[in-house]
C-alpha atoms as a PDB file:
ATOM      1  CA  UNK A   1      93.361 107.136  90.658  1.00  0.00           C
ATOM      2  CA  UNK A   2      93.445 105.193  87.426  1.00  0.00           C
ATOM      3  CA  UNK A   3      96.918 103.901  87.757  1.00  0.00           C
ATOM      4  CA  UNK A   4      96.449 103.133  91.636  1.00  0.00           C
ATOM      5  CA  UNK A   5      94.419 101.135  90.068  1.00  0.00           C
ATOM      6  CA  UNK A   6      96.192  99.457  87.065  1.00  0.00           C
ATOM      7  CA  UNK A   7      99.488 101.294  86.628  1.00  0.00           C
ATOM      8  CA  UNK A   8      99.619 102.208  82.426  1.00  0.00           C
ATOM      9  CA  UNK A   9     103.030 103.749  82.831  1.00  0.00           C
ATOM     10  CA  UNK A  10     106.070 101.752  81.221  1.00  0.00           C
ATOM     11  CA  UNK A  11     109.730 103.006  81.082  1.00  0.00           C
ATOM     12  CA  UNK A  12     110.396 101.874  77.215  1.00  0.00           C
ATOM     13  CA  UNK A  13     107.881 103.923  75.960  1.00  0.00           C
ATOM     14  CA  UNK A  14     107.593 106.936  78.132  1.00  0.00           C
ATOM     15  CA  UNK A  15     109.024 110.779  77.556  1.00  0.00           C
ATOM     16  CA  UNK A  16     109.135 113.072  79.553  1.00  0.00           C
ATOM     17  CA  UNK A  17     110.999 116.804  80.640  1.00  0.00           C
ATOM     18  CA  UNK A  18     113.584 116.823  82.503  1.00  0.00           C
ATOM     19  CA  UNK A  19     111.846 118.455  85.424  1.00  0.00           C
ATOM     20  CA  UNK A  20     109.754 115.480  85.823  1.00  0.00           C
ATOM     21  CA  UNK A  21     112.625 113.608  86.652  1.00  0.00           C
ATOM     22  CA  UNK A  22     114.568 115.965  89.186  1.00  0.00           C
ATOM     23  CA  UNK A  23     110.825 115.850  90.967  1.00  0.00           C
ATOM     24  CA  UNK A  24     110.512 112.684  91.099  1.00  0.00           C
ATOM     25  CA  UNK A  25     113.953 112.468  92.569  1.00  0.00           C
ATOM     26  CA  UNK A  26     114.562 110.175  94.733  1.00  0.00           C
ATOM     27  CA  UNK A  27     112.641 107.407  93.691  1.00  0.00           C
ATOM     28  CA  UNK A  28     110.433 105.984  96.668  1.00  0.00           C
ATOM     29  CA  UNK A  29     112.353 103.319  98.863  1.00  0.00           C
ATOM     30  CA  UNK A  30     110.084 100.376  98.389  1.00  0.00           C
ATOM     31  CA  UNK A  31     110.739  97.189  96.843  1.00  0.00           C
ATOM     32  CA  UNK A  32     107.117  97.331  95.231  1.00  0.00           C
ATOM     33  CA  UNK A  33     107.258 100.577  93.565  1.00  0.00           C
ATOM     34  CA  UNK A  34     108.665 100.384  90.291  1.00  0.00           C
ATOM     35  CA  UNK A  35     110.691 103.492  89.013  1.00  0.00           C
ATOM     36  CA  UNK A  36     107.948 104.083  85.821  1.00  0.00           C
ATOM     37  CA  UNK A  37     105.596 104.099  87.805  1.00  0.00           C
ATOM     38  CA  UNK A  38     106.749 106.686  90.159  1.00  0.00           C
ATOM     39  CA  UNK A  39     108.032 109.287  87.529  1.00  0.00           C
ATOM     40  CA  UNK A  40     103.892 108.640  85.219  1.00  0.00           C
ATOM     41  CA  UNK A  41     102.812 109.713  89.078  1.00  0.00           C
ATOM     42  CA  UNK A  42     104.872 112.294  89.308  1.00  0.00           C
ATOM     43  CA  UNK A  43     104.151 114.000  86.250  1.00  0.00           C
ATOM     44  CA  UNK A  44     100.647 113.454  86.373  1.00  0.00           C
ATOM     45  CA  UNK A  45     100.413 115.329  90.152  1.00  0.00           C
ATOM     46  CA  UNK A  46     102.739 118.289  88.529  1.00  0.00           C
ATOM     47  CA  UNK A  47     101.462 118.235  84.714  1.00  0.00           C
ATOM     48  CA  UNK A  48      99.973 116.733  82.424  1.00  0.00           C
ATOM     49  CA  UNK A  49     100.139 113.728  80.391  1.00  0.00           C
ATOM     50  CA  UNK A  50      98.999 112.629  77.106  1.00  0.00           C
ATOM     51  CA  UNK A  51      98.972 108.844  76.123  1.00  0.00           C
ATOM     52  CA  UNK A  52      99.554 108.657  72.332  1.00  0.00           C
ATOM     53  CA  UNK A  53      97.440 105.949  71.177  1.00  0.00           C
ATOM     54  CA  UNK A  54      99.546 105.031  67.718  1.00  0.00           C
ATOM     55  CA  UNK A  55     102.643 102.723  68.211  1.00  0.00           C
ATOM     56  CA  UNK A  56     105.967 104.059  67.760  1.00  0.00           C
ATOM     57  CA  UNK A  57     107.982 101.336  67.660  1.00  0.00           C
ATOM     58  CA  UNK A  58     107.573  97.698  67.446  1.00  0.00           C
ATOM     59  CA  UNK A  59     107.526  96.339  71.503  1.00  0.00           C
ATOM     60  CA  UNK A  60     109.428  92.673  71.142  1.00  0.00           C
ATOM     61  CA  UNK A  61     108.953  90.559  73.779  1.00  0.00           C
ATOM     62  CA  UNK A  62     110.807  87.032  74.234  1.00  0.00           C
ATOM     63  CA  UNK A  63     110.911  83.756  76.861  1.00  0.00           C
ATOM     64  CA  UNK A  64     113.769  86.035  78.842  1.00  0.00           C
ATOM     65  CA  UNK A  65     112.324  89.480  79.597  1.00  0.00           C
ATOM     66  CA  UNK A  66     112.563  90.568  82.455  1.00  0.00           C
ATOM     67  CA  UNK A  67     108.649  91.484  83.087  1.00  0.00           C
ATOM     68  CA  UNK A  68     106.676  87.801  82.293  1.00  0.00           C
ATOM     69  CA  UNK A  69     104.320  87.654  79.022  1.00  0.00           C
ATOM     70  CA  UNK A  70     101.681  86.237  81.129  1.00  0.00           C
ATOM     71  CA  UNK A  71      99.715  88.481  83.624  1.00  0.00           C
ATOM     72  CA  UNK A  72     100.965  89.248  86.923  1.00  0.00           C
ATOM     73  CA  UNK A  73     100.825  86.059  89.327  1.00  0.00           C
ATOM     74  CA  UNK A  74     101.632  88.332  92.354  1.00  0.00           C
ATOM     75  CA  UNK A  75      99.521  87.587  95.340  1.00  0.00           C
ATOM     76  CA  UNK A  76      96.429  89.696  95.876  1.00  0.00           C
ATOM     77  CA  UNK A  77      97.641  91.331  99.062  1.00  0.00           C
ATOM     78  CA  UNK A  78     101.267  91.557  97.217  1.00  0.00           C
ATOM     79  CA  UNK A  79      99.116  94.403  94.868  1.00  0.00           C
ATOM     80  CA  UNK A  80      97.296  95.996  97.533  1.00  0.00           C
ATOM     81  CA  UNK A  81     100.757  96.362  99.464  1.00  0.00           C
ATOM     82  CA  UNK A  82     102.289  98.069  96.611  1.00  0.00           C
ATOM     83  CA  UNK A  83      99.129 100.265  96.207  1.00  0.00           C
ATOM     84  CA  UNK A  84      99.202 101.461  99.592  1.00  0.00           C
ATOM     85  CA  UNK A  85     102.980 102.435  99.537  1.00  0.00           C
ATOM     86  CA  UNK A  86     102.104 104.011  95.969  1.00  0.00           C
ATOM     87  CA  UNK A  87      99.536 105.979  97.929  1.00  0.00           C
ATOM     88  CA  UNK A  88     101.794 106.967 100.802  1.00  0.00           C
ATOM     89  CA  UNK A  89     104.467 108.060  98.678  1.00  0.00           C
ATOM     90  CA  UNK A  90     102.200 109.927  96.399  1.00  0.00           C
ATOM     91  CA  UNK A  91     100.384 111.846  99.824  1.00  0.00           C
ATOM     92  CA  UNK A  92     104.084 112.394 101.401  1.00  0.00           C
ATOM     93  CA  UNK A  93     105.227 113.998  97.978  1.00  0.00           C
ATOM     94  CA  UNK A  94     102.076 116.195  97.815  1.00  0.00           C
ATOM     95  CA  UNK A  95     102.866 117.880 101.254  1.00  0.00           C
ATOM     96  CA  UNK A  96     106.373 118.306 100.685  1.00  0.00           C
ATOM     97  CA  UNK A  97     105.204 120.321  97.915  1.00  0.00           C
ATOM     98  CA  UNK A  98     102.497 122.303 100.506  1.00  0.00           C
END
């Protein structure tokens, strides 16, 4: 529920087996739901997953990433929106797997 919430996943600093990733195959058809996202879901509904709380490596960011060093400006109902898909993709996945 945590990262319905506030999603903690990001790509550049994620590993994970490679059975996470065929699961997670495909990745959820909506423009809200971003790939690391999907796959932290994923292997949190089929495993588990640490967070290691010591850098390891040096996270640079610059005037033209592609994610914005301020917080998120998205519209409130922008967020809920991609919650609720989240939530719908993660309930479809879970009976698939029934």
């Amino acid at each position: 529920w945590k990262n319905l919430w506030k999603c903690t996943f990001y790509g550049s600093g994620m590993a994970f087996k490679r059975q996470i990733w065929e699961m997670a195959q495909p990745t959820p058809a909506h423009d809200l739901i971003a790939h690391d996202w999907w796959i932290g879901e994923v292997a949190e509904m089929v495993g588990k997953v640490q967070f290691i709380p010591e850098p390891w490596y040096i996270y640079r960011r610059h005037d033209n990433n592609v994610t914005p060093l301020e917080k998120s400006k998205r519209p409130l109902s922008i967020k809920i929106k991609a919650r609720l898909e989240m939530l719908l993709a993660i309930i479809s996945f879970q009976l698939k797997r029934l």
